[in-house]
Structures are given as structure tokens and as C-alpha cells.
C-alpha atoms as a PDB file:
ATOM      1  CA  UNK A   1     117.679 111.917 106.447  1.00  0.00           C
ATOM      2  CA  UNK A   2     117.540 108.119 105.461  1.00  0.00           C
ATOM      3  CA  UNK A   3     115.571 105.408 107.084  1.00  0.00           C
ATOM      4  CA  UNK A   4     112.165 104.955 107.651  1.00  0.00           C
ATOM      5  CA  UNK A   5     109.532 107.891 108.093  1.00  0.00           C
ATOM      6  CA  UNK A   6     106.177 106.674 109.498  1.00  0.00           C
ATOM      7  CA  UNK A   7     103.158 108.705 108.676  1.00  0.00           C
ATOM      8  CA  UNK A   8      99.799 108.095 110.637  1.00  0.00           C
ATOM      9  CA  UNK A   9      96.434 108.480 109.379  1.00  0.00           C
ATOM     10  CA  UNK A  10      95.253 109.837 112.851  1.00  0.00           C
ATOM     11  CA  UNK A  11      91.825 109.985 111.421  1.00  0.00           C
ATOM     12  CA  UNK A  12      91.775 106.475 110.390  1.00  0.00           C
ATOM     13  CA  UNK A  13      93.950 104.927 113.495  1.00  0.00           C
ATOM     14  CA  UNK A  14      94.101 106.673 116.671  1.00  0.00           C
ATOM     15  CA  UNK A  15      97.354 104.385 117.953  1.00  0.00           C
ATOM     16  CA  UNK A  16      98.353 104.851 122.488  1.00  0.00           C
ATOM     17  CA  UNK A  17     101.453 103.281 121.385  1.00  0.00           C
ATOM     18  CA  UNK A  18     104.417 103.550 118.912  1.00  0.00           C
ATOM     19  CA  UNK A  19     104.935  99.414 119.470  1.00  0.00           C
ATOM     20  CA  UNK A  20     108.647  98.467 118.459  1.00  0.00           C
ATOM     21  CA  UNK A  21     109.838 102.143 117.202  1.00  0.00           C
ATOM     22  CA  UNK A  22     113.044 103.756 118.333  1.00  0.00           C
ATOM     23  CA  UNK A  23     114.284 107.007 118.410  1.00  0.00           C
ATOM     24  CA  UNK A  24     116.684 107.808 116.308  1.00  0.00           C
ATOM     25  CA  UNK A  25     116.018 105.735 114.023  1.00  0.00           C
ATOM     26  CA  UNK A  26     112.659 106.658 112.078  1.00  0.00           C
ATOM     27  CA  UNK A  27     110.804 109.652 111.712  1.00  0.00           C
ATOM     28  CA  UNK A  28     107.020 109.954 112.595  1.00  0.00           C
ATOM     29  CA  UNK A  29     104.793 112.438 111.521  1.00  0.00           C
ATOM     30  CA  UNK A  30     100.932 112.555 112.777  1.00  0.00           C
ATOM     31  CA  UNK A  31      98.559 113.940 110.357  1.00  0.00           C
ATOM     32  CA  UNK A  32      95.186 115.268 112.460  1.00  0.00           C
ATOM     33  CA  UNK A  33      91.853 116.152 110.928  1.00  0.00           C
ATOM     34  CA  UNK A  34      90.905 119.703 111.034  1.00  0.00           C
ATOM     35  CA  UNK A  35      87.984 119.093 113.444  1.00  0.00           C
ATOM     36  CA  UNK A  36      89.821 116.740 115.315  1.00  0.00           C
ATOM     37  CA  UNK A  37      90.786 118.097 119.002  1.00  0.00           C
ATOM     38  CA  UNK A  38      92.787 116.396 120.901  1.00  0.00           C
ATOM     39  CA  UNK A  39      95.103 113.073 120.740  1.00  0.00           C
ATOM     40  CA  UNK A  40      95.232 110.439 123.712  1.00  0.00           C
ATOM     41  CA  UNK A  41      97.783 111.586 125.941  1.00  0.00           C
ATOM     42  CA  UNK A  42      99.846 108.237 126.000  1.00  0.00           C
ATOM     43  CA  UNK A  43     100.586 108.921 122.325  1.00  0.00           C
ATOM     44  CA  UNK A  44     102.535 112.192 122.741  1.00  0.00           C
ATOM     45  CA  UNK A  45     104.259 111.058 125.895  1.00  0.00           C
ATOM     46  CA  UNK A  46     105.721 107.953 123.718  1.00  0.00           C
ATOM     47  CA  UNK A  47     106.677 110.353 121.156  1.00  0.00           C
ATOM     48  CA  UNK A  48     108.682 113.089 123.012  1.00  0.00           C
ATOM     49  CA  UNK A  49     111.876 110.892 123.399  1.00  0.00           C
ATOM     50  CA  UNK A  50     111.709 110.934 119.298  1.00  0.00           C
ATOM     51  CA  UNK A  51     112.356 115.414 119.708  1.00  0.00           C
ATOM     52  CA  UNK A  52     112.002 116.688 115.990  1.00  0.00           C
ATOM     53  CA  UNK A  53     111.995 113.120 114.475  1.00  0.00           C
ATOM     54  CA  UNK A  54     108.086 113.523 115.545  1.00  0.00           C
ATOM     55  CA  UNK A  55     105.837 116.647 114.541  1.00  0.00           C
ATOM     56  CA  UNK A  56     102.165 116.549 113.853  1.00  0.00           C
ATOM     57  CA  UNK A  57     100.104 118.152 111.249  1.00  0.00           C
ATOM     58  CA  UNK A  58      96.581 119.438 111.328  1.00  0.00           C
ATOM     59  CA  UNK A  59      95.374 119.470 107.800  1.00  0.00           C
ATOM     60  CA  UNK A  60      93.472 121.822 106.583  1.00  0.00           C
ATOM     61  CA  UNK A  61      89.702 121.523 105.513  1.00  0.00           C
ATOM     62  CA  UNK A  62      86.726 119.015 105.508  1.00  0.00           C
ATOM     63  CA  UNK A  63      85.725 115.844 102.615  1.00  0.00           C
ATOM     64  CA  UNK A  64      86.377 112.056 103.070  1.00  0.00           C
ATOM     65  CA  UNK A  65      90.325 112.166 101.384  1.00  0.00           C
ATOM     66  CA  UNK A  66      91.447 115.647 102.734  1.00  0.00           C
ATOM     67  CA  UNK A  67      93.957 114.114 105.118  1.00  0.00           C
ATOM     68  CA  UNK A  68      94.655 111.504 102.016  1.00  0.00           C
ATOM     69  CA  UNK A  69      95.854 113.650 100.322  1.00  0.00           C
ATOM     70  CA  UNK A  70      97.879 115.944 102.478  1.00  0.00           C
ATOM     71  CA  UNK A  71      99.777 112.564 103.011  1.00  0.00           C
ATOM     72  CA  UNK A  72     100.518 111.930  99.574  1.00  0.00           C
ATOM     73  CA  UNK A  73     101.955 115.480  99.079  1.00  0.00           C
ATOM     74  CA  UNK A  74     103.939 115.195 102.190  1.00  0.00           C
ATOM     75  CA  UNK A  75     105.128 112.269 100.537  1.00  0.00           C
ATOM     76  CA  UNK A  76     106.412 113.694  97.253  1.00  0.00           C
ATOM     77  CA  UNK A  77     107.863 116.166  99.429  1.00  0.00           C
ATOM     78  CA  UNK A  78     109.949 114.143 101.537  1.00  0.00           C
ATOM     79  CA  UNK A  79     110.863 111.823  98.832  1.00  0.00           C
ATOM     80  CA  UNK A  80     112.685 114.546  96.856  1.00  0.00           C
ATOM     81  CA  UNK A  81     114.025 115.442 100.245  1.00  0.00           C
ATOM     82  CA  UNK A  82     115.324 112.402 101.383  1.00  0.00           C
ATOM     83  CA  UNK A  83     115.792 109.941  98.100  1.00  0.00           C
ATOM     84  CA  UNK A  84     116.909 107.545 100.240  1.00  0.00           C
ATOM     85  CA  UNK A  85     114.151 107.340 102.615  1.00  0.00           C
ATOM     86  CA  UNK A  86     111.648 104.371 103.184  1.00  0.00           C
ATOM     87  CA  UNK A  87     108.122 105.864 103.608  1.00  0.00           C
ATOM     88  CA  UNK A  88     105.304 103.404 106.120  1.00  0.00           C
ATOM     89  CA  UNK A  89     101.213 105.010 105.954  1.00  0.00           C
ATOM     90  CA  UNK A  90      99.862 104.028 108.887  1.00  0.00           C
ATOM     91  CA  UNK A  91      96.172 103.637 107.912  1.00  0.00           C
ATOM     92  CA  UNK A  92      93.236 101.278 107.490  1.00  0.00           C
ATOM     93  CA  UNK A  93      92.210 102.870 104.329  1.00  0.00           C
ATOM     94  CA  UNK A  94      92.446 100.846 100.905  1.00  0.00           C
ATOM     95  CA  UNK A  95      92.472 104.311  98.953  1.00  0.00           C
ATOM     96  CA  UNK A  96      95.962 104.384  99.700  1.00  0.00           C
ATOM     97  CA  UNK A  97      96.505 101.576  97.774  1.00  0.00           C
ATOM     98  CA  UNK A  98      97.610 102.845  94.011  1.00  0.00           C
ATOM     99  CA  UNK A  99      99.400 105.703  95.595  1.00  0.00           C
ATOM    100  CA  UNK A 100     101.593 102.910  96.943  1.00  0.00           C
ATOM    101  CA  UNK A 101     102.426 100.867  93.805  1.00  0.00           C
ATOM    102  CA  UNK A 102     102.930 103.823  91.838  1.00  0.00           C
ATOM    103  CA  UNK A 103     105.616 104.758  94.074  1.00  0.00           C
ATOM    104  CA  UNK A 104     107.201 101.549  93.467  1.00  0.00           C
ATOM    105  CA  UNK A 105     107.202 101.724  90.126  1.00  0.00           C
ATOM    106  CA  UNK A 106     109.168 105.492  90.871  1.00  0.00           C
ATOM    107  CA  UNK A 107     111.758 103.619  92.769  1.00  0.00           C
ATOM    108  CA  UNK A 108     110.548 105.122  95.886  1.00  0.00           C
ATOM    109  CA  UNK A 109     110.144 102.671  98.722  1.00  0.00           C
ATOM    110  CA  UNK A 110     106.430 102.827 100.078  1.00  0.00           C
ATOM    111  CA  UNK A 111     104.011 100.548 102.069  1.00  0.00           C
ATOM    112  CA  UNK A 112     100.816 100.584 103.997  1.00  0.00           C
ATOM    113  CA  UNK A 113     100.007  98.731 107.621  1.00  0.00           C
ATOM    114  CA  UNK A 114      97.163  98.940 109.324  1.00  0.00           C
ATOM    115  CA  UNK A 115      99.218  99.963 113.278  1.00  0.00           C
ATOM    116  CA  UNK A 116     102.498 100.442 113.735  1.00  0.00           C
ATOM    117  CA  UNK A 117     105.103  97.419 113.872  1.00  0.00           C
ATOM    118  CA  UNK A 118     104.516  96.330 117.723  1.00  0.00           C
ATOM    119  CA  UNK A 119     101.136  97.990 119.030  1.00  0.00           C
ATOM    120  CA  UNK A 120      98.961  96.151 120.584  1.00  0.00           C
ATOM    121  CA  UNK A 121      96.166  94.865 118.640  1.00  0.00           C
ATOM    122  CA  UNK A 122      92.616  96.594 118.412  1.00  0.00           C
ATOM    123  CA  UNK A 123      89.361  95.498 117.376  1.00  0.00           C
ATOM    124  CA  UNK A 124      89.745  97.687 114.315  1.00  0.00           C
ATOM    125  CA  UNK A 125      93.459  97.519 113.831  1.00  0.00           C
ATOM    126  CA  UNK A 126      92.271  94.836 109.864  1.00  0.00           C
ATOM    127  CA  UNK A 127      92.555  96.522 106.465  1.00  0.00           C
ATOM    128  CA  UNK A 128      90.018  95.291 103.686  1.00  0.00           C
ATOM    129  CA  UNK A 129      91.282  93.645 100.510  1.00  0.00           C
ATOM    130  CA  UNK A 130      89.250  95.509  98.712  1.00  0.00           C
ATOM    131  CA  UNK A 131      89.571  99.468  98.189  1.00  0.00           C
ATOM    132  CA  UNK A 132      86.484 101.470  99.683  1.00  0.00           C
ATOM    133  CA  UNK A 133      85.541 104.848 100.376  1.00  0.00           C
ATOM    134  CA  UNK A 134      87.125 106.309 103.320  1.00  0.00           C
ATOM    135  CA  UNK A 135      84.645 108.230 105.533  1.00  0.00           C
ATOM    136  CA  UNK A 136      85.142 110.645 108.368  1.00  0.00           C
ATOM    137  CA  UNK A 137      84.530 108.069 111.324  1.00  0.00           C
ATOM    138  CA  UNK A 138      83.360 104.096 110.938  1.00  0.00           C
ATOM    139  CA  UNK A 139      80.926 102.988 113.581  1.00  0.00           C
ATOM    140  CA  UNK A 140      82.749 100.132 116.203  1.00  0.00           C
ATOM    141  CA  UNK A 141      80.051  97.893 114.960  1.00  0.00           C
ATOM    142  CA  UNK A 142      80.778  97.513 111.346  1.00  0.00           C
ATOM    143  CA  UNK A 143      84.778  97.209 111.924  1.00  0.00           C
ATOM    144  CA  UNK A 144      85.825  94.015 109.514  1.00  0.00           C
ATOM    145  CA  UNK A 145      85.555  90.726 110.908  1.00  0.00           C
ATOM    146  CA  UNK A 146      89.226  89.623 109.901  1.00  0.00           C
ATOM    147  CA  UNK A 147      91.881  92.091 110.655  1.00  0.00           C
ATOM    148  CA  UNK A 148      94.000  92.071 107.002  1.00  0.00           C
ATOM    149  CA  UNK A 149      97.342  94.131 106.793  1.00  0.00           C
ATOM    150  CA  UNK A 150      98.404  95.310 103.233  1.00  0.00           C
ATOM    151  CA  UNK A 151     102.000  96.484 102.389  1.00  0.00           C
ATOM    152  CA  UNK A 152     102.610  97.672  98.725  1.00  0.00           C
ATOM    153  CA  UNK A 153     100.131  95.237  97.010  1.00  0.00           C
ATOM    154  CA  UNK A 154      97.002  93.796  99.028  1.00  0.00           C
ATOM    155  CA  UNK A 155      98.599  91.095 100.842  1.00  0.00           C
ATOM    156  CA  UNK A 156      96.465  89.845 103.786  1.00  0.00           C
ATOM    157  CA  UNK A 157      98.202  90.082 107.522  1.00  0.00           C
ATOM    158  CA  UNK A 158      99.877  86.389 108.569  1.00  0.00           C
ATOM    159  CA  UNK A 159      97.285  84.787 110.885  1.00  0.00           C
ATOM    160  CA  UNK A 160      98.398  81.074 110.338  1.00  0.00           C
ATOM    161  CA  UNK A 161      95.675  80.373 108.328  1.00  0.00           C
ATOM    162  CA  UNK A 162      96.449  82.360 104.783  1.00  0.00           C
ATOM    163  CA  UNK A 163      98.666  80.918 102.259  1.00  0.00           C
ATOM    164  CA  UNK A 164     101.902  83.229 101.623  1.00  0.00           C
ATOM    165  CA  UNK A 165     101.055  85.971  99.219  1.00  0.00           C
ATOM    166  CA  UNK A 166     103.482  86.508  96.386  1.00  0.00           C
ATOM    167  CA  UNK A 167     105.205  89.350  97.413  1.00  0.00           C
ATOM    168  CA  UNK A 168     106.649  87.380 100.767  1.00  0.00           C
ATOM    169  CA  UNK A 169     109.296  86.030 101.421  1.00  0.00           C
ATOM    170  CA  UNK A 170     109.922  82.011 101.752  1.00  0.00           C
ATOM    171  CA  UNK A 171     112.925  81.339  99.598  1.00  0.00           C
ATOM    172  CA  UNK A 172     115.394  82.860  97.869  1.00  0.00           C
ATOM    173  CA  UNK A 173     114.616  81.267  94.767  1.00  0.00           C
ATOM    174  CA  UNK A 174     111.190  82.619  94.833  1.00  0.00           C
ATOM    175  CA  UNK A 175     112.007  86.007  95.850  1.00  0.00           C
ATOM    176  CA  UNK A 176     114.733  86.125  92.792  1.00  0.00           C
ATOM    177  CA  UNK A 177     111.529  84.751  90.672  1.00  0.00           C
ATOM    178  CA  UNK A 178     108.932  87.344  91.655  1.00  0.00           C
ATOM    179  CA  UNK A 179     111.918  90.214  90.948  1.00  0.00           C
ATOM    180  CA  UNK A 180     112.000  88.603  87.790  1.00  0.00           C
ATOM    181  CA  UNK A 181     108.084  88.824  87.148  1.00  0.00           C
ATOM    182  CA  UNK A 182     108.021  92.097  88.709  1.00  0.00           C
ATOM    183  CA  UNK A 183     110.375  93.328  85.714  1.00  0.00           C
ATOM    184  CA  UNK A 184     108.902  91.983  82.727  1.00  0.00           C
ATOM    185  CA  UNK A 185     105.718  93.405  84.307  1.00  0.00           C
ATOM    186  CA  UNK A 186     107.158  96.934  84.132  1.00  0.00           C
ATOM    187  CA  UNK A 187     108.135  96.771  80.500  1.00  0.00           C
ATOM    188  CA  UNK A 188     109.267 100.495  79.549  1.00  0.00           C
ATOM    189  CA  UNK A 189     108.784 101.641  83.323  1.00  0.00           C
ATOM    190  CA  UNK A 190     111.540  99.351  84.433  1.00  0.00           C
ATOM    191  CA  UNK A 191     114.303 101.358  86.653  1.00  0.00           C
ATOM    192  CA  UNK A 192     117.317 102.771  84.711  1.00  0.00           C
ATOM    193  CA  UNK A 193     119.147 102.994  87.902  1.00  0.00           C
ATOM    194  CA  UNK A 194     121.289 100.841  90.151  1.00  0.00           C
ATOM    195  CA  UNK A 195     120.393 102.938  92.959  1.00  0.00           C
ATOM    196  CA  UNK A 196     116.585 102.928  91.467  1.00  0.00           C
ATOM    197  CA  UNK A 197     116.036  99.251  91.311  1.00  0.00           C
ATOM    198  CA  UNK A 198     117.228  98.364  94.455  1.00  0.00           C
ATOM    199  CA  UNK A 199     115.071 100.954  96.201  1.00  0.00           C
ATOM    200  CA  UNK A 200     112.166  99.084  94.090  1.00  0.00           C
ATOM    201  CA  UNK A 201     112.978  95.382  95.392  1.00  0.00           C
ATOM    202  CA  UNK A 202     113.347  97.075  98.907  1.00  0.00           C
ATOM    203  CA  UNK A 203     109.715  97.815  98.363  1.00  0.00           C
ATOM    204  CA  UNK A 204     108.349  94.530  96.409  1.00  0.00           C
ATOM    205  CA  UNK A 205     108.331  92.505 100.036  1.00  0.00           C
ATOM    206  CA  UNK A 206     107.357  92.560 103.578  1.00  0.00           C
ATOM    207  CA  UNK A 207     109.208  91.829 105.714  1.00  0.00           C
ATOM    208  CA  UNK A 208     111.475  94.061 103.689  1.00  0.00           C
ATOM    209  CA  UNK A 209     114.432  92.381 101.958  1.00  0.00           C
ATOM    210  CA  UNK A 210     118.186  92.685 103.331  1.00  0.00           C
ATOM    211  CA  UNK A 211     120.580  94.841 101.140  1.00  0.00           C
ATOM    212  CA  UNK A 212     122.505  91.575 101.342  1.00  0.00           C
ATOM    213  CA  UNK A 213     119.690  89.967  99.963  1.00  0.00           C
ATOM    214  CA  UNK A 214     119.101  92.018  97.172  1.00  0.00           C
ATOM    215  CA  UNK A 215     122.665  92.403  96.131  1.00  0.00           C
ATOM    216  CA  UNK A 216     122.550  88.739  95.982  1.00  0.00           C
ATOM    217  CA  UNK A 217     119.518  88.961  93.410  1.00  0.00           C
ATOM    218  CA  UNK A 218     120.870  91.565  91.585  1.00  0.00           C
ATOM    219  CA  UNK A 219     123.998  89.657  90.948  1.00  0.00           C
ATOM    220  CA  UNK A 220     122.150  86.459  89.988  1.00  0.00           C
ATOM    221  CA  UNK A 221     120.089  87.939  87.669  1.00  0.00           C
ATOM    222  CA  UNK A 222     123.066  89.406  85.614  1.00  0.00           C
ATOM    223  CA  UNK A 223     124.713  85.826  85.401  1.00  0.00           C
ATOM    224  CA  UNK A 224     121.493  84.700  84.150  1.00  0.00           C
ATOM    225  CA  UNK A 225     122.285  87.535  81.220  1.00  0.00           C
ATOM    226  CA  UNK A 226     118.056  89.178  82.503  1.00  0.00           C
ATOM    227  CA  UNK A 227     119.936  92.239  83.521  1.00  0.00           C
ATOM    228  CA  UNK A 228     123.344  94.203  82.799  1.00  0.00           C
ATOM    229  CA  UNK A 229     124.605  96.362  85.119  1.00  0.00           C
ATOM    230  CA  UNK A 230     127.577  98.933  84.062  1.00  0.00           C
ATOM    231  CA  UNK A 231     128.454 101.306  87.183  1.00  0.00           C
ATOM    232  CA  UNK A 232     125.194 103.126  88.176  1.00  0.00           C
ATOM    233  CA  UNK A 233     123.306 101.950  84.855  1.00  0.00           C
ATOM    234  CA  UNK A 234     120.931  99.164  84.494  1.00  0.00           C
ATOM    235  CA  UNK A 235     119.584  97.524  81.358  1.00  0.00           C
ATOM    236  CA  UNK A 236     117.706  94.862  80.531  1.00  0.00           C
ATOM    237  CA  UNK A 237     117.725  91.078  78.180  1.00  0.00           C
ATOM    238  CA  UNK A 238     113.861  90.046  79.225  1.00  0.00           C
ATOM    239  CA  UNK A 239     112.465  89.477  75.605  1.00  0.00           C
END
């Protein structure tokens, strides 16, 4: 399958609602902590319209990254799966972090929110610019002070207050410009693919780019000579 497959850090965020999510069009997949018992019941009434576009998983064994890294399989997994498919970690957890921009450099769309698009906001619902240790359970108390919400890079969440990070979106000129940077940037990791690179640029923003948008890119960047683009092949003039 294409589209969007959401998977929850259920020991990180325990979410009563899916917000904005449809079935039929996403997949969501709940990954449980081995000790962990038993899930608020609002969560698995929301997700039984979904049928097998929602399973759960209850990983297997004890240490601070366990269910990290049963994620990050699952990941790989699905990804050779489903090429096509855009992957969303649901999780507070910074650790995440270069797991996600490797993937972009892989051509495989990725990102990381702290609660799914549309839930209600909780008092721990912030993510942390900067990457710490992930532990079992974090006391109500020491929950940060300014909710944060990083997708692919640590951008902080929009709360009217922070200027736009550089992976947003507030022009067309500037979004062709950081695809630009982006690409010298990669140097010999730069995507040989049509198909590749526009997976990538799908995963450079948030709110995600339209296809539209980056066909328009794409195109502008080839009569600027940066790029060449013959059938499903894509090189590169960047100096």
C-alpha cells in the first residue's frame, strides 16, 4: 500500500484519540511495551473503523530503546514493502531524530510529531530540541515547559511566537532555494532517481509539499541547468 503509515510510540504517548485520521486512507500501527497492560479503551474503539489498516505490536523485552528500535525495523520493513509509502513516528523522543534524516537521505519519506495530526493537546504532548535519553516513564512534573514538534529536522511546533524554521514552507522561491541547499548538502548521496528525489523533497517540509509543487521545483531547477533529468534518471550541474 501507498500513503501514510502512522506508527505510535505507545510508551512515549499514550494518545484517546486518532485527531484528523481517516480510514482508508493511512495505516496505524501501535507499538506497546512488553510490561505494558492495557491501552485506554477510547483508543481501540477509534481504531476499529480502520479493520487491518490498524494492528498493534507488543515488543519484546526490557531497556530504554527496545520499542525504538522495533520501530525502526518495522520501518525498513515496510519501506521495502511499500516504496511508495510516507512513514509518521508518533513520539516525544529526540532519539528518533537521525533515524529520520537518514531516511531522507534514502529517499524514503519519514517524520516525527509529537500526537497525531488533530488530538487534542496534552500537558506532555512538546518534543525537546535537543536529543535525550529516552526512559521507561517521565514523571508529569518534569514534562517540558514549551510543547516543540519536530518533523525530519528539529523544527519547533508553530505557536505564533517562533520564526519559520528552514524546512517550512512560506514561498515558493524559498522552498525551490532550500531544495537547492539540501542538494549541494548531499554531495555524492544525492538521489539518482526521479522517483527518489521527489520522495526526498516530499520529506524536506512540513506541511508536506504538493506533487504539484514539487514538479514545479523539479522543473525549475532543470531550466536553471542545477539538475538534468532524462526519463527516470537524475543528474546533477551544482559545482
Amino acid at each position: 500500500m501507498g500513503g501514510e503509515i502512522f506508527l505510535i510510540d505507545f510508551e512515549n504517548v499514550q494518545p484517546t484519540s486518532i485527531g484528523r485520521l481517516k480510514p482508508g486512507a493511512c495505516r496505524i500501527h501501535v507499538f506497546l511495551g512488553q510490561n505494558q497492560k492495557s491501552v485506554p479503551v477510547e483508543l481501540p474503539q477509534a481504531l476499529q473503523p480502520f479493520g487491518a489498516d490498524a494492528c498493534y505490536t507488543r515488543i519484546t523485552g526490557n531497556g530504554p530503546n527496545a520499542l525504538d528500535f522495533h520501530i525502526a525495523f518495522y520501518i525498513g520493513r515496510l519501506a521495502c514493502e511499500h516504496p511508495s509509502a510516507r512513514f509518521t513516528i508518533v513520539s516525544k523522543d529526540t532519539g528518533f531524530d537521525p533515524l529520520v534524516k537518514h531516511l531522507a537521505t534514502l529517499g524514503i519519506a519519514c517524520r516525527r510529531v509529537g500526537a497525531l495530526p488533530g488530538a487534542p493537546k496534552q500537558a506532555k504532548a512538546g518534543i525537546v530540541a535537543t536529543p535525550v535519553a529516552k526512559k521507561a516513564t517521565t514523571p508529569a512534573s518534569k514534562a517540558p515547559a514549551k510543547p516543540n514538534n519536530v518533523v525530519v529536522t528539529v523544527l519547533p511546533e508553530k505557536n505564533g511566537k517562533a520564526a519559520p524554521p528552514a524546512g517550512s514552507r512560506p514561498g515558493a522561491k524559498i522552498n525551490e532555494d532550500e531544495v537547492l541547499k539540501r542538494l549541494e548538502g548531499m554531495k555524492a548521496a544525492r538521489p539518482a532517481k526521479l522517483k527518489t528525489l521527489q520522495s526526498s523533497m516530499l520529506a524536506w517540509f512540513t506541511p508536506a509539499l504538493a506533487a504539484s509543487e514539487v514538479d514545479t521545483i523539479i522543473k525549475s531547477l532543470a531550466d536553471r541547468k542545477k539538475i538534468r533529468v532524462e526519463g527516470a534518471k537524475v543528474t546533477y550541474s551544482l559545482g
